[in-house]
PDB file of N, CA and C in Angstrom:
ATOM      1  N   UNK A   1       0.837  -1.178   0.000  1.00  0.00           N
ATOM      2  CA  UNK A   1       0.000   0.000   0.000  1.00  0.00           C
ATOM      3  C   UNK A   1       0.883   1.243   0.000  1.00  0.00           C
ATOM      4  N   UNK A   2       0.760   2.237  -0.788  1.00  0.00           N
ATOM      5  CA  UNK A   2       1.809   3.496  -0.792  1.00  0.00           C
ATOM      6  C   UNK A   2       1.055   3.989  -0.100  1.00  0.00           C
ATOM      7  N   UNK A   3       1.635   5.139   0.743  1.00  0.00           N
ATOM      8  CA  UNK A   3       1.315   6.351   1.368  1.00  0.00           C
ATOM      9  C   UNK A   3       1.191   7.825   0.143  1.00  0.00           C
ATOM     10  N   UNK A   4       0.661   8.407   0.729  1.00  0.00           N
ATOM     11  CA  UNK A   4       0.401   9.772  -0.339  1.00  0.00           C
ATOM     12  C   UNK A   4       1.051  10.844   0.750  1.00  0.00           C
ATOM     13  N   UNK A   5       1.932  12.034  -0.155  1.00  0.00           N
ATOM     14  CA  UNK A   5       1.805  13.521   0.522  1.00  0.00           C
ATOM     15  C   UNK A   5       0.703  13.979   0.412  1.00  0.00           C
ATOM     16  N   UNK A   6       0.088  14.676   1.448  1.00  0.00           N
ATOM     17  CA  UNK A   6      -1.148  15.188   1.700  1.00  0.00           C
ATOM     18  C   UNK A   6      -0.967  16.809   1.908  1.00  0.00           C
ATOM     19  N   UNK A   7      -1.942  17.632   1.388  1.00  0.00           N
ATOM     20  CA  UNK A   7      -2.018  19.300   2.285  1.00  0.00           C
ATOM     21  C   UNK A   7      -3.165  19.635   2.350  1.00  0.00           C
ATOM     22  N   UNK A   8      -3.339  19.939   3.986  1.00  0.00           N
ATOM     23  CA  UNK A   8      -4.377  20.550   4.656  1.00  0.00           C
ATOM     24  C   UNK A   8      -4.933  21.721   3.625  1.00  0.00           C
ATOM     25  N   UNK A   9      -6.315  21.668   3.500  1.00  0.00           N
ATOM     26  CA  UNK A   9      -7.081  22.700   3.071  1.00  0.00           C
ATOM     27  C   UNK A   9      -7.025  24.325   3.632  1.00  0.00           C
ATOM     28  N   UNK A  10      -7.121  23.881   4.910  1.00  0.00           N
ATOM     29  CA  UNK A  10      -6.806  24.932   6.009  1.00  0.00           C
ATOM     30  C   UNK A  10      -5.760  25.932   6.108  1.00  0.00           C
ATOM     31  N   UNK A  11      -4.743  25.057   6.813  1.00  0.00           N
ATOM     32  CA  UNK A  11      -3.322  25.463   7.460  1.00  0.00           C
ATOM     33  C   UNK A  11      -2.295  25.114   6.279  1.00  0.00           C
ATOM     34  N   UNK A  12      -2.567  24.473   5.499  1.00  0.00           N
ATOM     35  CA  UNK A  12      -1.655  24.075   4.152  1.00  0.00           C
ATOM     36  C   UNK A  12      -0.243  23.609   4.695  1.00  0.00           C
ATOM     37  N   UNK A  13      -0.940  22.610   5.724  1.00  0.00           N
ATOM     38  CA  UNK A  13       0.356  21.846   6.191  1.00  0.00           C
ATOM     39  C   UNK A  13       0.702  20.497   5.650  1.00  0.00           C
ATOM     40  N   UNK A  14       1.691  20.546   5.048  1.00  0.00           N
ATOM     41  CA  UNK A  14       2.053  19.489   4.347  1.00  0.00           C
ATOM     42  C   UNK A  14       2.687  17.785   4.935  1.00  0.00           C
ATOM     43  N   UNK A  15       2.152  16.578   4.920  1.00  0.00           N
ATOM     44  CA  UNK A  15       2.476  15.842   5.894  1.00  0.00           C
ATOM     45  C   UNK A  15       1.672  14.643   5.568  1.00  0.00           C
ATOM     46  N   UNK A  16       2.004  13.404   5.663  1.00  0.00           N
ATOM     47  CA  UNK A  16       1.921  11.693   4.930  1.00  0.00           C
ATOM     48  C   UNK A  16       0.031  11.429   5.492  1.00  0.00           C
ATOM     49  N   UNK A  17      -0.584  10.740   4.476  1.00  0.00           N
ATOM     50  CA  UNK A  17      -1.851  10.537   4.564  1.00  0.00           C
ATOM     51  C   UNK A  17      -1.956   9.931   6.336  1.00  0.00           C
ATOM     52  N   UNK A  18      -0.550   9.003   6.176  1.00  0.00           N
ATOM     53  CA  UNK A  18      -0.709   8.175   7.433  1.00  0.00           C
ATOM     54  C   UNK A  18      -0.291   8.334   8.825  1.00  0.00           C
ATOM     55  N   UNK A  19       0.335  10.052   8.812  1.00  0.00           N
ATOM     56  CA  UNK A  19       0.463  10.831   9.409  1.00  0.00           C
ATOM     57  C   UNK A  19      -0.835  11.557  10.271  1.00  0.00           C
ATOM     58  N   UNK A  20      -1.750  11.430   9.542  1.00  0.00           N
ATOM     59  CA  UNK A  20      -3.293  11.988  10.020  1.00  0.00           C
ATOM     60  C   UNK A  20      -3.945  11.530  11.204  1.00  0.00           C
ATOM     61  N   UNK A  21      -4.400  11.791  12.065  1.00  0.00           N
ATOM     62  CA  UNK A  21      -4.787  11.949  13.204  1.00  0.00           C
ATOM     63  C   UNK A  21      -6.466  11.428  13.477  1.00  0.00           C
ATOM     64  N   UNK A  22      -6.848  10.123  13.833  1.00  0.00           N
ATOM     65  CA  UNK A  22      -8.025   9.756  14.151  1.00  0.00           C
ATOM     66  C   UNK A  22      -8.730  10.152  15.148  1.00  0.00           C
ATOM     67  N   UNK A  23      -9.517  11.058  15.066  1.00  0.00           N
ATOM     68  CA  UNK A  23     -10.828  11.820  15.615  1.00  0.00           C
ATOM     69  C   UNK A  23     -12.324  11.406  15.417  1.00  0.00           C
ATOM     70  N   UNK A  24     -12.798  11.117  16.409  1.00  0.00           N
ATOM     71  CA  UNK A  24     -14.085  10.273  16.813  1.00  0.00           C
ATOM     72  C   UNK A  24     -15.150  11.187  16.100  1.00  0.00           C
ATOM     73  N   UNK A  25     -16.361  11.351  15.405  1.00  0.00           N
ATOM     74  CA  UNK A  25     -17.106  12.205  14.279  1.00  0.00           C
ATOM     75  C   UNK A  25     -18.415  11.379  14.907  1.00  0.00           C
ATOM     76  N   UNK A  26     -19.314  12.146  15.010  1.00  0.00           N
ATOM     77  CA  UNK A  26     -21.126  12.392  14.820  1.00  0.00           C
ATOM     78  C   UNK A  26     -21.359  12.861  13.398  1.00  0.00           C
ATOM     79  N   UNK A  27     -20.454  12.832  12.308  1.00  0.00           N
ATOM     80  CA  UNK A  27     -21.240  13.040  10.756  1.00  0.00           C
ATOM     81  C   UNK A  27     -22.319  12.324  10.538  1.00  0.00           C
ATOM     82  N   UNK A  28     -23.267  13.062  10.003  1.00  0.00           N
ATOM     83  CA  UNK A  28     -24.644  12.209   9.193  1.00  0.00           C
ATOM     84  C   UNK A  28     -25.472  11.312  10.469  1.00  0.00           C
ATOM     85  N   UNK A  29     -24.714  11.544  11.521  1.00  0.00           N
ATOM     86  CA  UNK A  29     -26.150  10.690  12.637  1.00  0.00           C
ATOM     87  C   UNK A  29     -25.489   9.575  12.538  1.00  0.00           C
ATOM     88  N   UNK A  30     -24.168   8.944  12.251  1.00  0.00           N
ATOM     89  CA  UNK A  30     -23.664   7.813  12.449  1.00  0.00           C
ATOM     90  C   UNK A  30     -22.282   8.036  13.213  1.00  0.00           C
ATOM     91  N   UNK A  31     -22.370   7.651  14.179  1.00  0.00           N
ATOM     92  CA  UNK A  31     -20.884   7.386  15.179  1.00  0.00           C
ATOM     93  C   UNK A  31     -19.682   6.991  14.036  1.00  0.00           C
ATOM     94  N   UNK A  32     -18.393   7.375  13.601  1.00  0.00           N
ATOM     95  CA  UNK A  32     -17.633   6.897  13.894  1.00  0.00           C
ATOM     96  C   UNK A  32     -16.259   7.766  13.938  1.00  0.00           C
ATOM     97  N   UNK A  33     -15.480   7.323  13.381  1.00  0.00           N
ATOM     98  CA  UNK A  33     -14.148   8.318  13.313  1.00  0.00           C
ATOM     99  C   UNK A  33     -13.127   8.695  11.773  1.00  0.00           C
ATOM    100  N   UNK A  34     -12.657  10.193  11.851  1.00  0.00           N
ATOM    101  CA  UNK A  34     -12.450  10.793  10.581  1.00  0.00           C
ATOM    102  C   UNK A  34     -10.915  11.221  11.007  1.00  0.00           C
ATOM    103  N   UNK A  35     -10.475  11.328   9.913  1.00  0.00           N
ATOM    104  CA  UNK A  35      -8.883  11.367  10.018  1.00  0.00           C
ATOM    105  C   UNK A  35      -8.897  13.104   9.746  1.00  0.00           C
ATOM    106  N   UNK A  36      -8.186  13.697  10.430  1.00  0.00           N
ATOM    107  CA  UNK A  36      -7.808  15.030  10.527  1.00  0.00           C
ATOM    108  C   UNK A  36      -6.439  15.475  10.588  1.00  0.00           C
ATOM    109  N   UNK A  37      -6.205  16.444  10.065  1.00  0.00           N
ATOM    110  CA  UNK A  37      -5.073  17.427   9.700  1.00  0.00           C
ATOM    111  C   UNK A  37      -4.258  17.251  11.767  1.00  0.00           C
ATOM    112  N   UNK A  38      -2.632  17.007  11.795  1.00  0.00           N
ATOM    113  CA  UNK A  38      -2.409  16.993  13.022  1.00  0.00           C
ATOM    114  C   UNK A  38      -2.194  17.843  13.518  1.00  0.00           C
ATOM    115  N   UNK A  39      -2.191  19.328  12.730  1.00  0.00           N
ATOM    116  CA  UNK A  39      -1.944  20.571  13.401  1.00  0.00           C
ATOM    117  C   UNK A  39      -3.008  21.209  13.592  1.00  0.00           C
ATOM    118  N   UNK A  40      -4.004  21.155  13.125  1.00  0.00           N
ATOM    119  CA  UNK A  40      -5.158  22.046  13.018  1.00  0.00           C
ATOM    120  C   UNK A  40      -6.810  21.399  13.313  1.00  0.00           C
ATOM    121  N   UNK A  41      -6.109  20.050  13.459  1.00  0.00           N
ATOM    122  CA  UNK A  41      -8.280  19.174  13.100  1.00  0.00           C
ATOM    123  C   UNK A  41      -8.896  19.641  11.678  1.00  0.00           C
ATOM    124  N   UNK A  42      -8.380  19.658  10.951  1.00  0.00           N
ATOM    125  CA  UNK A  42      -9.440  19.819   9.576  1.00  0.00           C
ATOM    126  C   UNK A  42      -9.316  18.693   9.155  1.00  0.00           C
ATOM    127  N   UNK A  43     -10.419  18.305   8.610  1.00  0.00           N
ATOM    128  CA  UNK A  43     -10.860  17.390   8.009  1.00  0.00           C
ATOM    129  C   UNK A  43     -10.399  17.084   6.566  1.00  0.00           C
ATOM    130  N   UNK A  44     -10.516  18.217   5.533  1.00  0.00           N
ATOM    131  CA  UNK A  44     -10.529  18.443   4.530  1.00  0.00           C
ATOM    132  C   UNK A  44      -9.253  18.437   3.885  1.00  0.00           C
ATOM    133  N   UNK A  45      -8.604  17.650   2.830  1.00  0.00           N
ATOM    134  CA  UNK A  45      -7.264  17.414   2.308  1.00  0.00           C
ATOM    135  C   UNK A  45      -7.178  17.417   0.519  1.00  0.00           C
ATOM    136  N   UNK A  46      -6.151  17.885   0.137  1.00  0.00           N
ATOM    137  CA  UNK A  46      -5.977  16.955  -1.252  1.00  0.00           C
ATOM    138  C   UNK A  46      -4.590  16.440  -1.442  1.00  0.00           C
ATOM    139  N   UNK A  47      -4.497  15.682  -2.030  1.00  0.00           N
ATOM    140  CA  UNK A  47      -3.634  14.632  -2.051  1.00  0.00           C
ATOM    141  C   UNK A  47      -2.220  15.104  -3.607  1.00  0.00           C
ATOM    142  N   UNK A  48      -1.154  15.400  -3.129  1.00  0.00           N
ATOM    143  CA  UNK A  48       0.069  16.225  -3.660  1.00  0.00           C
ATOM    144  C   UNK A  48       0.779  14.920  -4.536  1.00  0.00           C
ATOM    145  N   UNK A  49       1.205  13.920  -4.043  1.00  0.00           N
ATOM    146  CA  UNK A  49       2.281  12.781  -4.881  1.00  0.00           C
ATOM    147  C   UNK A  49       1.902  11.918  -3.749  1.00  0.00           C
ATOM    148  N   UNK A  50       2.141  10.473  -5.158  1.00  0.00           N
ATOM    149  CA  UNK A  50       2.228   9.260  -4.025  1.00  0.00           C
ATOM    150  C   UNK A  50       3.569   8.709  -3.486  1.00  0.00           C
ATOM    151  N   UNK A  51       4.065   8.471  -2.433  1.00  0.00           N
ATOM    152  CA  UNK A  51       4.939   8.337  -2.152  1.00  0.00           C
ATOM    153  C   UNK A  51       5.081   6.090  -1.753  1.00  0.00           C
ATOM    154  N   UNK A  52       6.536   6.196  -3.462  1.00  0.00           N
ATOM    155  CA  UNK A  52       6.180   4.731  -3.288  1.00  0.00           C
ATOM    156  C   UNK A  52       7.271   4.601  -2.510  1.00  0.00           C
ATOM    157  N   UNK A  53       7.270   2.716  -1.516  1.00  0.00           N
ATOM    158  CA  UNK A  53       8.380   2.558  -1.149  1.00  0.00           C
ATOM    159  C   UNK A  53       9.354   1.569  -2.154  1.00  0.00           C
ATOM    160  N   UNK A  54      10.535   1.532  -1.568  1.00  0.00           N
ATOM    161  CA  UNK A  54      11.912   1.125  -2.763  1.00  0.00           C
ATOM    162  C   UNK A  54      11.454   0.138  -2.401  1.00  0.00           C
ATOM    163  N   UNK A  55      11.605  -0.778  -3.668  1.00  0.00           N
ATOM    164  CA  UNK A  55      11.003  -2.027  -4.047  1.00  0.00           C
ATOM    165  C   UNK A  55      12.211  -2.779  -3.704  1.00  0.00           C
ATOM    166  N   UNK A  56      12.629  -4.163  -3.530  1.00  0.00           N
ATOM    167  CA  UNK A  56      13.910  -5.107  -3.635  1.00  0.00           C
ATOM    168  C   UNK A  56      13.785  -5.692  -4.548  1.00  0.00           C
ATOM    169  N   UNK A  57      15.009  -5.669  -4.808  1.00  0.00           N
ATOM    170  CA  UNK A  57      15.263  -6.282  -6.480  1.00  0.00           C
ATOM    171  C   UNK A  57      15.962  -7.563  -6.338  1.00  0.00           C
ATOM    172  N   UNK A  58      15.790  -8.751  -6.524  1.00  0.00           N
ATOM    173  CA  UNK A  58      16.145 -10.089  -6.229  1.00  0.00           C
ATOM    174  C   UNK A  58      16.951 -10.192  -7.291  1.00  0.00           C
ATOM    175  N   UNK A  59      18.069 -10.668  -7.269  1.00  0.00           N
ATOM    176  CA  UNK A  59      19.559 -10.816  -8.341  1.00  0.00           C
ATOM    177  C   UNK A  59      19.706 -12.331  -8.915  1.00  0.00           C
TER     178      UNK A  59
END
């Protein structure tokens, strides 16, 4: 699974999808939890480059 660079809508803080911060949400009348910006709590992101990892190369 790659990770993505991410930037806050908000604070335009730049920082790994998996870097994001799980926060418990009442959206839509259903309990559960939404990943948020770690400096600020925003919700809202778009997604900059995917960041792959170095593959091993078998010889």
């Amino acid at each position: 699974m790659a990770d993505y660079l991410v930037k806050c809508c908000r604070c335009r803080n730049k920082h790994l999808e998996s870097e994001r911060v799980k926060k418990p949400s009442n959206k839509y009348g259903c309990y559960g939890n939404e990943l948020v910006c770690p400096r600020c709590a925003c919700t809202t992101y778009y997604r900059i480059e995917e960041i792959k990892e170095p593959q091993e190369q078998n010889l």
